[in-house]
N, C-alpha and C. Protein backbone atom coordinates (compact mmCIF):
# COMPACT_ATOMS: atom_id res chain seq x y z
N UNK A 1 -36.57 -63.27 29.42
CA UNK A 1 -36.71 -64.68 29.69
C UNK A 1 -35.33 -65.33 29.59
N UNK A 2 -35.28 -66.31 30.50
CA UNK A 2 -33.67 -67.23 30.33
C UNK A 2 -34.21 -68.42 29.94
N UNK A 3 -32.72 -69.09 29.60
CA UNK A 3 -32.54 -69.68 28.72
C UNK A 3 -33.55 -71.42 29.55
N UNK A 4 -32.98 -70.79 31.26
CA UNK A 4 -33.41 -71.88 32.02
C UNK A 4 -35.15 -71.78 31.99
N UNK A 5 -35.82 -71.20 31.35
CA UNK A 5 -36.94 -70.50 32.04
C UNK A 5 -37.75 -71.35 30.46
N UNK A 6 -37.01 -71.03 29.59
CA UNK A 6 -37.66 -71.79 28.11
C UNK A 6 -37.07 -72.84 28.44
N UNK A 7 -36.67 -73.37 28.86
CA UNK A 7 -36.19 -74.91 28.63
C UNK A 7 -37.56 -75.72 29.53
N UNK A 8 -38.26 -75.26 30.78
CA UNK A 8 -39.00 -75.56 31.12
C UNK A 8 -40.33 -75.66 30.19
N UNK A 9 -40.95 -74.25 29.57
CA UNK A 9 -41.40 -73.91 28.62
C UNK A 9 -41.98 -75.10 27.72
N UNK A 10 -40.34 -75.52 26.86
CA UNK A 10 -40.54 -76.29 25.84
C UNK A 10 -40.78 -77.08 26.05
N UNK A 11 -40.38 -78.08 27.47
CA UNK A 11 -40.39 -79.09 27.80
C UNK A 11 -42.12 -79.64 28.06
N UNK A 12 -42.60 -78.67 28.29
CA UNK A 12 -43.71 -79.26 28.55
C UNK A 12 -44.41 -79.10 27.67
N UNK A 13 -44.08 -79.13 26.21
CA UNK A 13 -44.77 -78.21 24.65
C UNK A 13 -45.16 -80.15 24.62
N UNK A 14 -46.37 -80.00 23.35
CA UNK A 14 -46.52 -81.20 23.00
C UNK A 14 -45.97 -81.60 22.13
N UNK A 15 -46.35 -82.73 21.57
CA UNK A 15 -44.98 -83.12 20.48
C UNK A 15 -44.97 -82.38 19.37
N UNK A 16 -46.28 -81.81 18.65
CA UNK A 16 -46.44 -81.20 17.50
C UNK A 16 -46.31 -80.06 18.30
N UNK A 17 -46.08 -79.38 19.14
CA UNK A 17 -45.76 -77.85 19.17
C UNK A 17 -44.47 -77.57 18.47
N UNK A 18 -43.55 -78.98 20.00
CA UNK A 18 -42.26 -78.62 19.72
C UNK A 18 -42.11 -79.13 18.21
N UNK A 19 -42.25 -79.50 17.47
CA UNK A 19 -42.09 -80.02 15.79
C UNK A 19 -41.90 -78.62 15.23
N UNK A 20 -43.47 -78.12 15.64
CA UNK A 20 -43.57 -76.09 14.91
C UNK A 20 -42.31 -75.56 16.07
N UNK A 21 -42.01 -75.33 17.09
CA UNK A 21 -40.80 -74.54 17.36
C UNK A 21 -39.56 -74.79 17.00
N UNK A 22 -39.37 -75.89 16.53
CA UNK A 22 -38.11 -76.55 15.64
C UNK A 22 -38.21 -76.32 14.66
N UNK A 23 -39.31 -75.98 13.77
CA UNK A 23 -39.42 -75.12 12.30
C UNK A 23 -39.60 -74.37 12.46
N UNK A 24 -39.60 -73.31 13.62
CA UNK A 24 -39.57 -71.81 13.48
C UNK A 24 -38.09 -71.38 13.86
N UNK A 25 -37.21 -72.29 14.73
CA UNK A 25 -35.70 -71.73 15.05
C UNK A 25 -35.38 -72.32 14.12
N UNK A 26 -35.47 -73.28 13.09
CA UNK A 26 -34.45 -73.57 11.81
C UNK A 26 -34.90 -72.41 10.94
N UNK A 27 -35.75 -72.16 10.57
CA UNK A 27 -35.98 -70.59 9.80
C UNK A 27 -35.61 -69.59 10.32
N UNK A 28 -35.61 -69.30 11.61
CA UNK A 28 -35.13 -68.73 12.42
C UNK A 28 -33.77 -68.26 11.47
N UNK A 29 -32.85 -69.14 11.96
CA UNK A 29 -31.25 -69.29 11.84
C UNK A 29 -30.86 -69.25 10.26
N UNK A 30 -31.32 -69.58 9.41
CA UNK A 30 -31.75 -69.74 7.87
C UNK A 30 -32.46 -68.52 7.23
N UNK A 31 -32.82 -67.94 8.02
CA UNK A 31 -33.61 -66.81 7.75
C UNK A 31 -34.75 -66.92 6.08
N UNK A 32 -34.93 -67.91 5.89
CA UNK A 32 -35.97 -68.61 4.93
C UNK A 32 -36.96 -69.08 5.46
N UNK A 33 -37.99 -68.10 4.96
CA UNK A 33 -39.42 -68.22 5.12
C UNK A 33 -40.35 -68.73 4.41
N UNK A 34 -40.76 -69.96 4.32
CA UNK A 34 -41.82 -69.93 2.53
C UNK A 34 -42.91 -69.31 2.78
N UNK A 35 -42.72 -68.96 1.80
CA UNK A 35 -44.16 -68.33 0.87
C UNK A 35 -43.90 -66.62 1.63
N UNK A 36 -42.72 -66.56 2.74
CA UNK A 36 -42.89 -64.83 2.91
C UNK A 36 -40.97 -64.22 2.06
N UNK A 37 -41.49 -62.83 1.48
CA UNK A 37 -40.06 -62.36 1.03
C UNK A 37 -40.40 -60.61 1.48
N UNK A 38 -38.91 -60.16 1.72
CA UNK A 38 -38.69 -58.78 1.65
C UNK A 38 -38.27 -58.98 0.51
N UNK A 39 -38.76 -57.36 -0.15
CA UNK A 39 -38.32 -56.93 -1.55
C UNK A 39 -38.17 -55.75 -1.47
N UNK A 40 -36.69 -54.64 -1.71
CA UNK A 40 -36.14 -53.34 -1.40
C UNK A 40 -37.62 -52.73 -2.63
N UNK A 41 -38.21 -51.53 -1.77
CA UNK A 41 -39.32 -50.77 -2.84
C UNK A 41 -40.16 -51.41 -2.98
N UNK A 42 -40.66 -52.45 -2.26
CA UNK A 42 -42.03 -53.25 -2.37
C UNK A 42 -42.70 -53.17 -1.34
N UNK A 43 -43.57 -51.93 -0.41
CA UNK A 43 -44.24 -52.03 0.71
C UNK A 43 -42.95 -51.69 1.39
N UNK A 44 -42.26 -50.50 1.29
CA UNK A 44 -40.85 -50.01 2.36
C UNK A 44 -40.27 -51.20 2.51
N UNK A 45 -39.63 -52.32 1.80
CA UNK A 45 -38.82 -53.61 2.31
C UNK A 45 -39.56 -54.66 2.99
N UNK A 46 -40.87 -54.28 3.68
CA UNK A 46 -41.35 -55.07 4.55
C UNK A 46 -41.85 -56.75 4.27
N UNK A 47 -41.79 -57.40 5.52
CA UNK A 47 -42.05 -58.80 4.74
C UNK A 47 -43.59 -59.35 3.98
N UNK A 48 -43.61 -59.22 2.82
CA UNK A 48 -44.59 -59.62 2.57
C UNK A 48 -45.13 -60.91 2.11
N UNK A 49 -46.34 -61.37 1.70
CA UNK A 49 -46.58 -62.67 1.20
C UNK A 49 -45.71 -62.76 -0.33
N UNK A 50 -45.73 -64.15 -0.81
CA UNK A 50 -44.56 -64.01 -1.86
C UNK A 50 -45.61 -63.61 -2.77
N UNK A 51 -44.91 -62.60 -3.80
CA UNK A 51 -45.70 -61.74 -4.97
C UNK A 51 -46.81 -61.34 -4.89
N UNK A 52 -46.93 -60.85 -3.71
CA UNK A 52 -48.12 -60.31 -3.76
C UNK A 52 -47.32 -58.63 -2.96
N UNK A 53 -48.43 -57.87 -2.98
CA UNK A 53 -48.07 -56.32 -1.78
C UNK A 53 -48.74 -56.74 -0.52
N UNK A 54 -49.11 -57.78 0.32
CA UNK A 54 -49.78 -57.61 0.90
C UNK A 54 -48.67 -58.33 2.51
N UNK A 55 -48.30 -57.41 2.92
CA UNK A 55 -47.10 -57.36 4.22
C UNK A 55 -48.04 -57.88 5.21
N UNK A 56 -47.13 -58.97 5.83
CA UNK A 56 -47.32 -59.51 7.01
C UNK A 56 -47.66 -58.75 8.24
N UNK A 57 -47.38 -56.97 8.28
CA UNK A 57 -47.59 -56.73 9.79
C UNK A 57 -49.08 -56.69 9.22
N UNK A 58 -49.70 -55.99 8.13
CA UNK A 58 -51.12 -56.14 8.07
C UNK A 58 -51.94 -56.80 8.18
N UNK A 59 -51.94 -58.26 8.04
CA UNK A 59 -52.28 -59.17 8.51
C UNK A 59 -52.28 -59.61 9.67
N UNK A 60 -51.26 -59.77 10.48
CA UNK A 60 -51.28 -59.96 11.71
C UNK A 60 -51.79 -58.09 12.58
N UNK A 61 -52.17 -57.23 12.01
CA UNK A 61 -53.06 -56.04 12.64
C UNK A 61 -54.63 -56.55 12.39
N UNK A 62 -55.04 -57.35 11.39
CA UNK A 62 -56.28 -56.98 10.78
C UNK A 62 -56.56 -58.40 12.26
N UNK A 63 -55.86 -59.60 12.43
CA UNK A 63 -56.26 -60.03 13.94
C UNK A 63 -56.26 -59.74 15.15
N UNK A 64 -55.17 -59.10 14.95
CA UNK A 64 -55.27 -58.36 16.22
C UNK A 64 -56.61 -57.16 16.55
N UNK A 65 -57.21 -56.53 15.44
CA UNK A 65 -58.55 -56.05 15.34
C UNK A 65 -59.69 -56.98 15.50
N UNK A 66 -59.17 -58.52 15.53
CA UNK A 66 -60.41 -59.31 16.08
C UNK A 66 -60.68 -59.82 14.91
N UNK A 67 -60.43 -59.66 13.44
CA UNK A 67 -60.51 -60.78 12.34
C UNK A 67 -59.98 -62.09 12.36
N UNK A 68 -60.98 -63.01 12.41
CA UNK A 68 -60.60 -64.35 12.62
C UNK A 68 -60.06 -64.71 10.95
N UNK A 69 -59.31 -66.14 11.09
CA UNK A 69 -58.59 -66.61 9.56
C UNK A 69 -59.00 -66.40 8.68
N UNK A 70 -60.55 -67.30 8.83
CA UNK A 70 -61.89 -66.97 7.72
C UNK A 70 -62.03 -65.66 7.11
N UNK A 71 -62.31 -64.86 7.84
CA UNK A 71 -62.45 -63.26 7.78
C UNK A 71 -61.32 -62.67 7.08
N UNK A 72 -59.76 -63.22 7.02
CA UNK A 72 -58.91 -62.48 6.54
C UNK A 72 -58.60 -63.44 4.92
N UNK A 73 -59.55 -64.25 4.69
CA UNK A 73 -59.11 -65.11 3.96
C UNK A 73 -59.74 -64.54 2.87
N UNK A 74 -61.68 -64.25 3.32
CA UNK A 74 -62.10 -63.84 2.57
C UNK A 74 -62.01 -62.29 2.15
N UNK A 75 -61.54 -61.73 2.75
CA UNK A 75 -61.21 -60.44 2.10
C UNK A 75 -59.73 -60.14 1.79
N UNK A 76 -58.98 -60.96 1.44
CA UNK A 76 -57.88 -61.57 0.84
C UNK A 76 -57.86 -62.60 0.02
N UNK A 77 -58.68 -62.66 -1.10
CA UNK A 77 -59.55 -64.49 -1.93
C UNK A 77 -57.86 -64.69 -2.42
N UNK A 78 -56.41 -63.85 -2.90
CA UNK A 78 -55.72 -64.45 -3.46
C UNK A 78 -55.23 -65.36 -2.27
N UNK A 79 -55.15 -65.14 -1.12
CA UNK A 79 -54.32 -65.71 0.12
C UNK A 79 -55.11 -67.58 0.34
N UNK A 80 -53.84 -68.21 0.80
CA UNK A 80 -54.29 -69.43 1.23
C UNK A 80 -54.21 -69.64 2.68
N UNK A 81 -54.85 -71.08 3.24
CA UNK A 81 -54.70 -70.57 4.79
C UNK A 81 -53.22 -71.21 4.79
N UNK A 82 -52.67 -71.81 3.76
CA UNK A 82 -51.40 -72.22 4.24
C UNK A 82 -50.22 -70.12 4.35
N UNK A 83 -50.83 -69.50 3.39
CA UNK A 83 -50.38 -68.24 3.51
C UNK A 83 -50.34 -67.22 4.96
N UNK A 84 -51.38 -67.84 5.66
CA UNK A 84 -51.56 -67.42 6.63
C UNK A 84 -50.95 -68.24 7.69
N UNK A 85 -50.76 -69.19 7.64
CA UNK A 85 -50.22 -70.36 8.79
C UNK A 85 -48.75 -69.65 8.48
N UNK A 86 -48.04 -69.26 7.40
CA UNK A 86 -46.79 -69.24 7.58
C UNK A 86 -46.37 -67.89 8.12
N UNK A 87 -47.62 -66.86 7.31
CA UNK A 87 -47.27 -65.59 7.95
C UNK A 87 -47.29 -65.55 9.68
N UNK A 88 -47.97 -66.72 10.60
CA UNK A 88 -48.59 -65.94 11.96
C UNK A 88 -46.97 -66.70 12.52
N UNK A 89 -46.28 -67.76 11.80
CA UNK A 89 -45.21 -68.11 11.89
C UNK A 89 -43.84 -67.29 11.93
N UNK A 90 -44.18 -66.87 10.81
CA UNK A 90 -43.06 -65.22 10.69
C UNK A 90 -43.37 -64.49 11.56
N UNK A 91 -44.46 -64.06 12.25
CA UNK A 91 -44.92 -62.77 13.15
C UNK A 91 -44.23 -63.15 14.31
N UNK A 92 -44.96 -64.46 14.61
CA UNK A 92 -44.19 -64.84 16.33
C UNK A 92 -42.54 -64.96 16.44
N UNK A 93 -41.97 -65.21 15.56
CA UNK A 93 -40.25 -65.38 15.40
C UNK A 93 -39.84 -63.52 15.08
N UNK A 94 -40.82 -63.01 14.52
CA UNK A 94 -40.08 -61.34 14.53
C UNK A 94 -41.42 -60.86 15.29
N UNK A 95 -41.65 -60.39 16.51
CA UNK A 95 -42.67 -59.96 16.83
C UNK A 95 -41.47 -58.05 17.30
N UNK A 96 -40.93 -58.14 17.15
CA UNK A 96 -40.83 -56.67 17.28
C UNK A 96 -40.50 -55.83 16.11
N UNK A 97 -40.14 -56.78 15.00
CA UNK A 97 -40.44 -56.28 13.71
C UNK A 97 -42.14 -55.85 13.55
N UNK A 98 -42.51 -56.76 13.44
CA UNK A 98 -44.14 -56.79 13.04
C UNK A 98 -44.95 -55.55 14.02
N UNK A 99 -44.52 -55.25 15.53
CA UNK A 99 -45.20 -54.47 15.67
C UNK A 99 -44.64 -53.02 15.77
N UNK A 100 -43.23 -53.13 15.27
CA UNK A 100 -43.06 -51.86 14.84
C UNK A 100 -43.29 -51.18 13.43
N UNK A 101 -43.69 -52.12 12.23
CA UNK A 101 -44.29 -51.58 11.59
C UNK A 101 -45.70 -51.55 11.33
N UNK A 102 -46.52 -51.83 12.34
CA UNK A 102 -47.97 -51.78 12.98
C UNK A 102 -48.12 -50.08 13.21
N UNK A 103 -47.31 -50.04 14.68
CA UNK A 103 -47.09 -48.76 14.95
C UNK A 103 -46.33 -47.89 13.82
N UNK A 104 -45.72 -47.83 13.22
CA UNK A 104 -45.40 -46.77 11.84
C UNK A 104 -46.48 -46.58 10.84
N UNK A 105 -47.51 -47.68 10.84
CA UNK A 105 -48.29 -47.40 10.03
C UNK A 105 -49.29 -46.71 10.80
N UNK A 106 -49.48 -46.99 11.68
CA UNK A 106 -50.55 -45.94 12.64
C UNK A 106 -50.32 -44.44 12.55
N UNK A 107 -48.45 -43.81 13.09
CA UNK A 107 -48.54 -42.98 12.67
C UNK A 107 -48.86 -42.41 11.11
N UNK A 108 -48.38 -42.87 10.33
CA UNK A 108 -49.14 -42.39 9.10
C UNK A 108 -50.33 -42.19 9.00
N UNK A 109 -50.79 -42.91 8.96
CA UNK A 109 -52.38 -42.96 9.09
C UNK A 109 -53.09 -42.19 9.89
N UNK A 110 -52.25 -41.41 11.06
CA UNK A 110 -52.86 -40.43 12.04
C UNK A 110 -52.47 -39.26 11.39
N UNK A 111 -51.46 -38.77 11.17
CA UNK A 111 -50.77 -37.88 10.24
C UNK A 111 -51.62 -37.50 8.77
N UNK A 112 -52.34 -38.40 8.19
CA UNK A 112 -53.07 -37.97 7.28
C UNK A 112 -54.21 -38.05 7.33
């Protein structure tokens, strides 16, 4: 995609989109996420919710399996939906992070 191609894009975002895409490129650039942290030896580095083990690509897999918010909320009771609003935030700004450790966990999981 070019640069000319998002500028159209945004332009036609509503006002509260563009608000959330202006807080996702300032985190972006800041690389500060609330409520998500990597921790070296906590879940292989991966980004997870803060203090908890529970990594963002898993979450964004368990929807992509068709679990709606509700569904991941309740079989997650420590998680809030603000936990989840920030994680699907982190996913879309690293989406080739997130689904490359989707796919790494698959292979494992096929492997054993």
């Amino acid at each position: 995609m070019t640069l000319k191609e998002l500028e159209k894009q945004l332009l036609a975002l509503t006002t509260v989109e563009k608000t959330q895409a202006i807080q996702i490129l300032v985190q972006s650039l800041t690389n500060t996420w609330q409520g998500i942290e990597k921790t070296p030896g906590v879940c292989g580095g991966d980004a997870c919710i803060v203090s908890t083990r529970i990594p963002i690509w898993s979450l964004v897999n368990n929807r992509d399996l068709g679990m709606s918010d509700a569904e991941i909320l309740k079989a997650f009771p420590s998680l809030s939906a603000v936990d989840l609003a920030n994680s699907w935030a982190y996913a879309n700004a690293h989406k080739i992070e997130i689904e490359e450790a989707i796919r790494e966990n698959d292979e494992v999981m096929r492997e054993n």
